[in-house]
Protein backbone atom coordinates (compact mmCIF):
# COMPACT_ATOMS: atom_id res chain seq x y z
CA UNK A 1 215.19 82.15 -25.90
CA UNK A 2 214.78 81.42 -29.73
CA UNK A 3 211.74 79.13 -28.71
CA UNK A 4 209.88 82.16 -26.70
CA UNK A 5 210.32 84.66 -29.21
CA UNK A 6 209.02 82.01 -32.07
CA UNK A 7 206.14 81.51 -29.56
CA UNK A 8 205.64 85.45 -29.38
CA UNK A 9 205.57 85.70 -32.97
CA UNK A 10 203.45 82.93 -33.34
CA UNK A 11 200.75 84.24 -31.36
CA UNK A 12 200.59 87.76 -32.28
CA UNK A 13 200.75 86.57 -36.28
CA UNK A 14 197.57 84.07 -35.46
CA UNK A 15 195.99 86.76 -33.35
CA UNK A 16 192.62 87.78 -34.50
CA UNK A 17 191.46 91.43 -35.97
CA UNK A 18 189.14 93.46 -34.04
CA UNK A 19 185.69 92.42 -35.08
CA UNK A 20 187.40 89.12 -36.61
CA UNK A 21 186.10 85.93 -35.33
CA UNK A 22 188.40 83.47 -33.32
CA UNK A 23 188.89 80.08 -31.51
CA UNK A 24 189.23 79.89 -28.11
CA UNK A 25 191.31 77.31 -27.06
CA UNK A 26 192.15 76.50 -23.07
CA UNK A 27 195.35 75.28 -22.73
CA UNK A 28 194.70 73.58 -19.40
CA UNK A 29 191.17 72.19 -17.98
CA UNK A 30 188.48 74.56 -18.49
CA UNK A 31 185.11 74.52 -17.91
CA UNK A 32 182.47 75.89 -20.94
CA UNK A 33 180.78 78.10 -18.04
CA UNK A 34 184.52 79.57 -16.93
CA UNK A 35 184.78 80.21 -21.15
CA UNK A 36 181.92 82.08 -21.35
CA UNK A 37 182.23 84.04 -18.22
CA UNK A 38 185.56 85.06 -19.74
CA UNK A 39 184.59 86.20 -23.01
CA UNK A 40 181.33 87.94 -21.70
CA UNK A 41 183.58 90.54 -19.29
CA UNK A 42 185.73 90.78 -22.63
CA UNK A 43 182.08 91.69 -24.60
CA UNK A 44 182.91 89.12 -27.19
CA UNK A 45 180.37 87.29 -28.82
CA UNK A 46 179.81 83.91 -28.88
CA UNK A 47 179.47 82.18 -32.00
CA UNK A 48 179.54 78.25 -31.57
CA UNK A 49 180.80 75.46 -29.41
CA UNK A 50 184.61 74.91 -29.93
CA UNK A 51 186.20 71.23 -30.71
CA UNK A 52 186.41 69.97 -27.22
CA UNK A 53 184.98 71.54 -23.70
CA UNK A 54 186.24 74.86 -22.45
CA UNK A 55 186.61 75.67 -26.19
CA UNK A 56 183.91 78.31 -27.91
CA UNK A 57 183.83 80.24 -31.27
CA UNK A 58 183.91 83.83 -30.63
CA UNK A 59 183.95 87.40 -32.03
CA UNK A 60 186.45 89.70 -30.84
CA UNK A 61 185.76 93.03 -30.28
CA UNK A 62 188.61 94.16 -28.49
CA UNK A 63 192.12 94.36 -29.27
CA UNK A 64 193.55 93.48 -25.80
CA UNK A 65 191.79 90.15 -25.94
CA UNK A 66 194.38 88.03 -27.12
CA UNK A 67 196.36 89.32 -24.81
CA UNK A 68 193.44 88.76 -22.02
CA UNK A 69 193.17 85.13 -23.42
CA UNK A 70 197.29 84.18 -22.08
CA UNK A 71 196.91 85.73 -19.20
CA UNK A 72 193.70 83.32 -18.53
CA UNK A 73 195.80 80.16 -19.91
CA UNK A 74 194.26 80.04 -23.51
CA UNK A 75 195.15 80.58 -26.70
CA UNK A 76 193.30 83.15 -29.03
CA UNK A 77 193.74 81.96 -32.89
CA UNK A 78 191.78 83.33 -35.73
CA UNK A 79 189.56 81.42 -37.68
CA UNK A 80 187.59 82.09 -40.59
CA UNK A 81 183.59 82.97 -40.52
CA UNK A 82 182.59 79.41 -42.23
CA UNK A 83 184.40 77.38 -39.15
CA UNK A 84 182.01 79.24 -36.52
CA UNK A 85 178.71 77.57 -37.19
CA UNK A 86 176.36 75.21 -34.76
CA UNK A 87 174.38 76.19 -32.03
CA UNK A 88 175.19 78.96 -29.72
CA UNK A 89 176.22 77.11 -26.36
CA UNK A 90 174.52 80.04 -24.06
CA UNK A 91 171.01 80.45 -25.81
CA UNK A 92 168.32 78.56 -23.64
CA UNK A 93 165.23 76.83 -25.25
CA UNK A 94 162.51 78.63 -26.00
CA UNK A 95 159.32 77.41 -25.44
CA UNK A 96 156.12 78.89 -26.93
């Protein structure tokens, strides 16, 4: 019991603001595509490829996404702006 509510409190303390940016982090195996798919029907923005696959850097404009986020299997932790830098995973190369 102690362990859930810690867990609970955990979460909700490392949640991120609306507007804030955030880590996505898949708790099982997750594909980048299934990631993005996920945070597009949540509108959040992507930022920048996460530390490992299934992982992405995003924007959160939504309160309910954290919440969104366990329900998929993933945890939603806030980071700050400096972390979310690189490439954006979804952008395709332009060619002139």
């Amino acid at each position: 019991m102690q362990a859930t509510i810690a867990v609970g409190v955990l979460t909700l303390a490392l949640s991120p603001a609306r507007g804030g940016a955030a880590l996505y982090l898949p708790l099982s195996a997750a594909t980048t595509a299934s990631t993005v798919a996920w945070s597009r029907a949540r509108n959040a923005e992507i930022l920048a490829a996460g530390p490992y696959q299934g992982a992405l850097y995003i924007r959160v404009h939504d309160a309910g996404t954290t919440i969104g986020a366990l329900r998929k299997g993933a945890l939603l932790v806030s980071v700050p702006e400096s972390l979310c830098s690189g490439p954006r995973p979804t952008q395709a190369t332009e060619t002139p």
